[in-house]
PDB file of N, CA and C in Angstrom:
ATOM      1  N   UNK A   1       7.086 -83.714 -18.984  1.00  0.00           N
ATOM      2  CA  UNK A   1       6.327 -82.617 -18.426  1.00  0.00           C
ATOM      3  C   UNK A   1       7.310 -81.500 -18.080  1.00  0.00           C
ATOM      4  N   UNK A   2       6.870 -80.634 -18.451  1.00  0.00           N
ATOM      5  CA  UNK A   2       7.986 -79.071 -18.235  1.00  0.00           C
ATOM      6  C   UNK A   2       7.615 -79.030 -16.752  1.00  0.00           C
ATOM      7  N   UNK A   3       8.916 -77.982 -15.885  1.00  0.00           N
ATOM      8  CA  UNK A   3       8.928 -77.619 -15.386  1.00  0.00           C
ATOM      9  C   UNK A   3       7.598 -77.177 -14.559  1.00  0.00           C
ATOM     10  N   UNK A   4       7.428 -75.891 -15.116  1.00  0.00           N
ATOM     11  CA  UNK A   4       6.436 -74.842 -14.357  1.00  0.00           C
ATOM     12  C   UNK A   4       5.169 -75.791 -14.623  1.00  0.00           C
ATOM     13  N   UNK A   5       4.758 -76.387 -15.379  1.00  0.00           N
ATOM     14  CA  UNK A   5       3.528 -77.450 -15.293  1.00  0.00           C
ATOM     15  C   UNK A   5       3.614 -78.178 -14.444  1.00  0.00           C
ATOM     16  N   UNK A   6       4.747 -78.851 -14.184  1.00  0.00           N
ATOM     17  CA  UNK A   6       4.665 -79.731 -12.963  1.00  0.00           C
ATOM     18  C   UNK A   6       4.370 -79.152 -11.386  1.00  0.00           C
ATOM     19  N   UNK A   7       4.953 -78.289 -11.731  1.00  0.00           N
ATOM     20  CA  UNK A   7       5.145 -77.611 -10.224  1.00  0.00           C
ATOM     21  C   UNK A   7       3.725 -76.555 -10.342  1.00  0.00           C
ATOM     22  N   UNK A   8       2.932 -76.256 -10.805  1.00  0.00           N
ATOM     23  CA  UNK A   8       1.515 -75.803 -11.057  1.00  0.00           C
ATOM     24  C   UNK A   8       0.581 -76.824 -10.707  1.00  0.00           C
ATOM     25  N   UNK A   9       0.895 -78.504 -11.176  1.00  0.00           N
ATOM     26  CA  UNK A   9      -0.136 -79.104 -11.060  1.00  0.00           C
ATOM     27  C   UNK A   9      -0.021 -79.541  -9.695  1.00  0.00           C
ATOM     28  N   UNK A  10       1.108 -79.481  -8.928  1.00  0.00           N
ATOM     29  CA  UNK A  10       1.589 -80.086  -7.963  1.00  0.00           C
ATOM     30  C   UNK A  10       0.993 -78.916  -6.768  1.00  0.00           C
ATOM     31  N   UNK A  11       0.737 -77.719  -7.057  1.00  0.00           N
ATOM     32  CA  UNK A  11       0.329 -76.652  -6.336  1.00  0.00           C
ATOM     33  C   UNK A  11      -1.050 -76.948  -5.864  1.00  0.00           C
ATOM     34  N   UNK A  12      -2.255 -77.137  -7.322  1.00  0.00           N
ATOM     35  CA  UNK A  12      -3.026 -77.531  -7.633  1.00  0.00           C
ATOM     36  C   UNK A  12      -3.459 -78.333  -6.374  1.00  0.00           C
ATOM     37  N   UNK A  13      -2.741 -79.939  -6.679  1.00  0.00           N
ATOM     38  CA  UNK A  13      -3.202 -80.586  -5.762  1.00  0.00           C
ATOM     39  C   UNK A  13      -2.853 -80.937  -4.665  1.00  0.00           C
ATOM     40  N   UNK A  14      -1.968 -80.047  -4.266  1.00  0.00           N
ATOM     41  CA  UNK A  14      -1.720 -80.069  -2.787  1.00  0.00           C
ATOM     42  C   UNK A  14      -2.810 -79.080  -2.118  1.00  0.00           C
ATOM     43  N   UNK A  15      -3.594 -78.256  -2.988  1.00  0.00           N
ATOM     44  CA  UNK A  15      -4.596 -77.137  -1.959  1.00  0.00           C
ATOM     45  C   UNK A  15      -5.570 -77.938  -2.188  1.00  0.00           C
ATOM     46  N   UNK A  16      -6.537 -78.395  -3.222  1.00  0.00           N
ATOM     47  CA  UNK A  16      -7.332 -79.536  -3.579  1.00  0.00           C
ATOM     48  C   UNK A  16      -7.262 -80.541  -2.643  1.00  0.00           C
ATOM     49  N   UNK A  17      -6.064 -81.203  -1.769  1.00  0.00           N
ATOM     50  CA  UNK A  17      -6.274 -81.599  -0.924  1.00  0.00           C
ATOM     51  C   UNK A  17      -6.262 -81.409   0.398  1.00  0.00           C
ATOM     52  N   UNK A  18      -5.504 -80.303   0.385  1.00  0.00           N
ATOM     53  CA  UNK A  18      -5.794 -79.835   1.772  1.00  0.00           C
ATOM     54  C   UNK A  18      -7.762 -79.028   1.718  1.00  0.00           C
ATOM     55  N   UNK A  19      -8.073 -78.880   0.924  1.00  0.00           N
ATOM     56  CA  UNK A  19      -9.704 -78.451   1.440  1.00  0.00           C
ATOM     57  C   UNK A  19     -10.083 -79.764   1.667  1.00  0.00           C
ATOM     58  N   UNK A  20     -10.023 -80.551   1.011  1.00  0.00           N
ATOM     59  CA  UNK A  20     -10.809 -81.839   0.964  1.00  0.00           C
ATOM     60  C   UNK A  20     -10.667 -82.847   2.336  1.00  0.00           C
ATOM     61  N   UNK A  21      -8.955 -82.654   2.669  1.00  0.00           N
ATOM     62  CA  UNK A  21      -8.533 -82.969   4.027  1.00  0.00           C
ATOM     63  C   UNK A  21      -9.270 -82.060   5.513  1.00  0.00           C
ATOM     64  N   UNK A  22      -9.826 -81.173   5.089  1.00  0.00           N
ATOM     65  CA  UNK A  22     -10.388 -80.240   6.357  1.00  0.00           C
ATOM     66  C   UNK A  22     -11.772 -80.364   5.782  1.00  0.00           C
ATOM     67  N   UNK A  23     -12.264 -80.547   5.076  1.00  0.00           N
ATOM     68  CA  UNK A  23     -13.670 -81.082   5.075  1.00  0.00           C
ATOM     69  C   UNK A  23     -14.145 -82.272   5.336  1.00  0.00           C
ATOM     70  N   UNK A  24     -13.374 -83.327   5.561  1.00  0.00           N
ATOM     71  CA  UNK A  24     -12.828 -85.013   5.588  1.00  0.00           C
ATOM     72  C   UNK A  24     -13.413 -85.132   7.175  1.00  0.00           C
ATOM     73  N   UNK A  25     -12.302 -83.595   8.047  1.00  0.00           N
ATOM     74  CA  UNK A  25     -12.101 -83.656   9.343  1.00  0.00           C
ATOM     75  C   UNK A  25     -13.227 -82.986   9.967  1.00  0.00           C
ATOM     76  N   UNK A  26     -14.000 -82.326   9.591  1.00  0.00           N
ATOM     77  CA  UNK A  26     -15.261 -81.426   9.823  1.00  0.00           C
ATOM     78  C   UNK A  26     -16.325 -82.251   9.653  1.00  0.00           C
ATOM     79  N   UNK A  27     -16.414 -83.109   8.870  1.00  0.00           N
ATOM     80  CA  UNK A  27     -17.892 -84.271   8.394  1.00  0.00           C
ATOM     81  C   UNK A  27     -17.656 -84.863   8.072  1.00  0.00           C
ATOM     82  N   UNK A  28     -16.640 -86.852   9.054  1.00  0.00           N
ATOM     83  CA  UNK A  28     -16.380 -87.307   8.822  1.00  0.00           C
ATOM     84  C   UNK A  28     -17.264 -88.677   8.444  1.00  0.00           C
ATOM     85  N   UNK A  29     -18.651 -88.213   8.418  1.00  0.00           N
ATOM     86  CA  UNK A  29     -19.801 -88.990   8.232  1.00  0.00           C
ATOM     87  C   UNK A  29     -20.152 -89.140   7.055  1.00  0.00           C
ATOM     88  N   UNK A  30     -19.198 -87.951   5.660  1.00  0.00           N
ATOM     89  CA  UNK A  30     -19.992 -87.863   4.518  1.00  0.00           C
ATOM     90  C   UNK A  30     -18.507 -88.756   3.694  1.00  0.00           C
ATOM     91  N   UNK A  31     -18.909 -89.452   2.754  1.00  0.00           N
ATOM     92  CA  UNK A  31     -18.153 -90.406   2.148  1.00  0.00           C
ATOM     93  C   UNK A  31     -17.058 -89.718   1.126  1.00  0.00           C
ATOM     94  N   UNK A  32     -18.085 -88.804   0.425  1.00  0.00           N
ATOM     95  CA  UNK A  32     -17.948 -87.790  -0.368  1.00  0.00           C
ATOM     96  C   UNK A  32     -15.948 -87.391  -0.314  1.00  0.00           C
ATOM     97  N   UNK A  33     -16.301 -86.785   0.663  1.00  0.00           N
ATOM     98  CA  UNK A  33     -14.610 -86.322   1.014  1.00  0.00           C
ATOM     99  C   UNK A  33     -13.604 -86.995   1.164  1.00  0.00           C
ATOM    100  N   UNK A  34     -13.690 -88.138   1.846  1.00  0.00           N
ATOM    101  CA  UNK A  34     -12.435 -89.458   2.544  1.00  0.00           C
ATOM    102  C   UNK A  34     -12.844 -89.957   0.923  1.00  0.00           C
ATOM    103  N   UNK A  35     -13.596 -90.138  -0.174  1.00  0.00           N
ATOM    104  CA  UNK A  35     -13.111 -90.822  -1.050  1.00  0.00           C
ATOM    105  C   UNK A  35     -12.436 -89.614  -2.283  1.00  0.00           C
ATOM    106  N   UNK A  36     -12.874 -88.139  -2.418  1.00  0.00           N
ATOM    107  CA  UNK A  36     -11.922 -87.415  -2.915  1.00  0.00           C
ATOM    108  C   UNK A  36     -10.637 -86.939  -2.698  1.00  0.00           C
ATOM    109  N   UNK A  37     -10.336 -87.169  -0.987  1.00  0.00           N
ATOM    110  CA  UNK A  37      -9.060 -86.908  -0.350  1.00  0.00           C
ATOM    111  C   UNK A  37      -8.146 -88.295  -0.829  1.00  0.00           C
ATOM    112  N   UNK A  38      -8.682 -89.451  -0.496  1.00  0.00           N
ATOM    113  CA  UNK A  38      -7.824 -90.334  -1.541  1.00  0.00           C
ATOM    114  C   UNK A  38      -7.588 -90.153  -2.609  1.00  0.00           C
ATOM    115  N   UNK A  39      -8.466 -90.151  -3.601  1.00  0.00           N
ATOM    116  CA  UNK A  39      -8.161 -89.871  -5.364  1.00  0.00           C
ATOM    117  C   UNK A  39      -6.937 -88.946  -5.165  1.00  0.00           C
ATOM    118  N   UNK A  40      -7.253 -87.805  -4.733  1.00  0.00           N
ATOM    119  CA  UNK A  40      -5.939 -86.099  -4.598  1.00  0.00           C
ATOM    120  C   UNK A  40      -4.771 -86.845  -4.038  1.00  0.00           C
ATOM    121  N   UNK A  41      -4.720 -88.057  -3.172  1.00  0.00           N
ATOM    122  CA  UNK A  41      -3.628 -88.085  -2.381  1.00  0.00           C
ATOM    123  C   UNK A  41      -2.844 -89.155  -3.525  1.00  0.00           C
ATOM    124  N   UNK A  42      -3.309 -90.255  -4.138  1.00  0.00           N
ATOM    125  CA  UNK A  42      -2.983 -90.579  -5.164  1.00  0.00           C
ATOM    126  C   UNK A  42      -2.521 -90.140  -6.352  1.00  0.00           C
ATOM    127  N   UNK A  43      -3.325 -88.871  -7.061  1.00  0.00           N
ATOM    128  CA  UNK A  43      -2.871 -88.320  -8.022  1.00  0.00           C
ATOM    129  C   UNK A  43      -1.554 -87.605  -7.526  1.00  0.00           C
ATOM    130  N   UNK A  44      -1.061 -86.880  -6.587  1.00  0.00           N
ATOM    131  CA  UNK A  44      -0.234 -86.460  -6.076  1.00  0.00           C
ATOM    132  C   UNK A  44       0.974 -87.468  -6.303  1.00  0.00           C
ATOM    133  N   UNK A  45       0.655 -88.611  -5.827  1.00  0.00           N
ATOM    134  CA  UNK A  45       1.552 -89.671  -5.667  1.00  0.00           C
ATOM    135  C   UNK A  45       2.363 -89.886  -6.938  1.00  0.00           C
ATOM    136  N   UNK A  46       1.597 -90.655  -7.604  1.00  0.00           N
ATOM    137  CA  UNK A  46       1.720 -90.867  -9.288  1.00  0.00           C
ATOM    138  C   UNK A  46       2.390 -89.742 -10.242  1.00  0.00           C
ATOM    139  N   UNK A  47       2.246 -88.111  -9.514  1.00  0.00           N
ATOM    140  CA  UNK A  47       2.645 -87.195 -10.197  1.00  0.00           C
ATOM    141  C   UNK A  47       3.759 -86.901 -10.187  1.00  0.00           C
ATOM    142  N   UNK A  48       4.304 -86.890  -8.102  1.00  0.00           N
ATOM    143  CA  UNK A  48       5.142 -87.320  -8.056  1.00  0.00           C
ATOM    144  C   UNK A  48       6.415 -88.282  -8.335  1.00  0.00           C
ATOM    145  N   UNK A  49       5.674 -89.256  -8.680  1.00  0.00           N
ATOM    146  CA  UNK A  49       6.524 -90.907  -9.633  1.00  0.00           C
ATOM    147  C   UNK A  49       6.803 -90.799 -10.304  1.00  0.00           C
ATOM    148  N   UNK A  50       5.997 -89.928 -11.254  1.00  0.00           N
ATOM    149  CA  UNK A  50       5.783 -89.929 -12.874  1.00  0.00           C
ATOM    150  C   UNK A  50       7.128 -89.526 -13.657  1.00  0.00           C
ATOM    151  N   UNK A  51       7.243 -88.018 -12.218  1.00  0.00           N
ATOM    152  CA  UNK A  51       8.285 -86.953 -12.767  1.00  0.00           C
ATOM    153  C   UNK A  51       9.543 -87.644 -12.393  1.00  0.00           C
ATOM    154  N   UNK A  52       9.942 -88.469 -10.886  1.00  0.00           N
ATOM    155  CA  UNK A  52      11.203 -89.102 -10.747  1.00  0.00           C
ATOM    156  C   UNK A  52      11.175 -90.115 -11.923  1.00  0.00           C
ATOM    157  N   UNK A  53      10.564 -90.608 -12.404  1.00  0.00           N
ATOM    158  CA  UNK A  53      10.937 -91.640 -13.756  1.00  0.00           C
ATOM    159  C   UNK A  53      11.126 -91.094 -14.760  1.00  0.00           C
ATOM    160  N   UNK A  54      10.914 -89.581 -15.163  1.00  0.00           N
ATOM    161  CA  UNK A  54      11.183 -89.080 -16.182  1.00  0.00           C
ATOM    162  C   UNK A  54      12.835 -88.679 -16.185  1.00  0.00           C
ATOM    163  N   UNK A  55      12.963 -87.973 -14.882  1.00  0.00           N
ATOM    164  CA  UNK A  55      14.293 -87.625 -14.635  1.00  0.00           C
ATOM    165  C   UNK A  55      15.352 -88.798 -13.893  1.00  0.00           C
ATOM    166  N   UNK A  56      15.884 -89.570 -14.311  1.00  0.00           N
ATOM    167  CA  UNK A  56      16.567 -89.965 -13.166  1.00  0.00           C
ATOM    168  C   UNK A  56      18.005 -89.726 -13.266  1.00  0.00           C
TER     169      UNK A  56
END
């Protein structure tokens, strides 16, 4: 993964989760959010991983 893609997708889902994290905290009754704030916090993760295994 190039550069500026990584760091685009990584932009991506760090705001993707921060809405999802303040909607999580606003209506913590709706499932909806606490299970998209996981998925984002995961993909983050993995994206993160992905790229230290590419480079080491």
């Amino acid at each position: 993964m190039k550069a500026k893609v990584y760091v685009v997708l990584v932009i991506i889902l760090v705001l993707n989760g921060l809405r999802y994290l303040e909607e999580y905290i606003t209506d913590t009754t709706n499932w909806y959010y606490g299970v998209m704030l996981a998925l984002n916090l995961l993909a983050i993760c993995l994206v993160v991983f992905s790229r230290k295994n590419q480079n080491p």
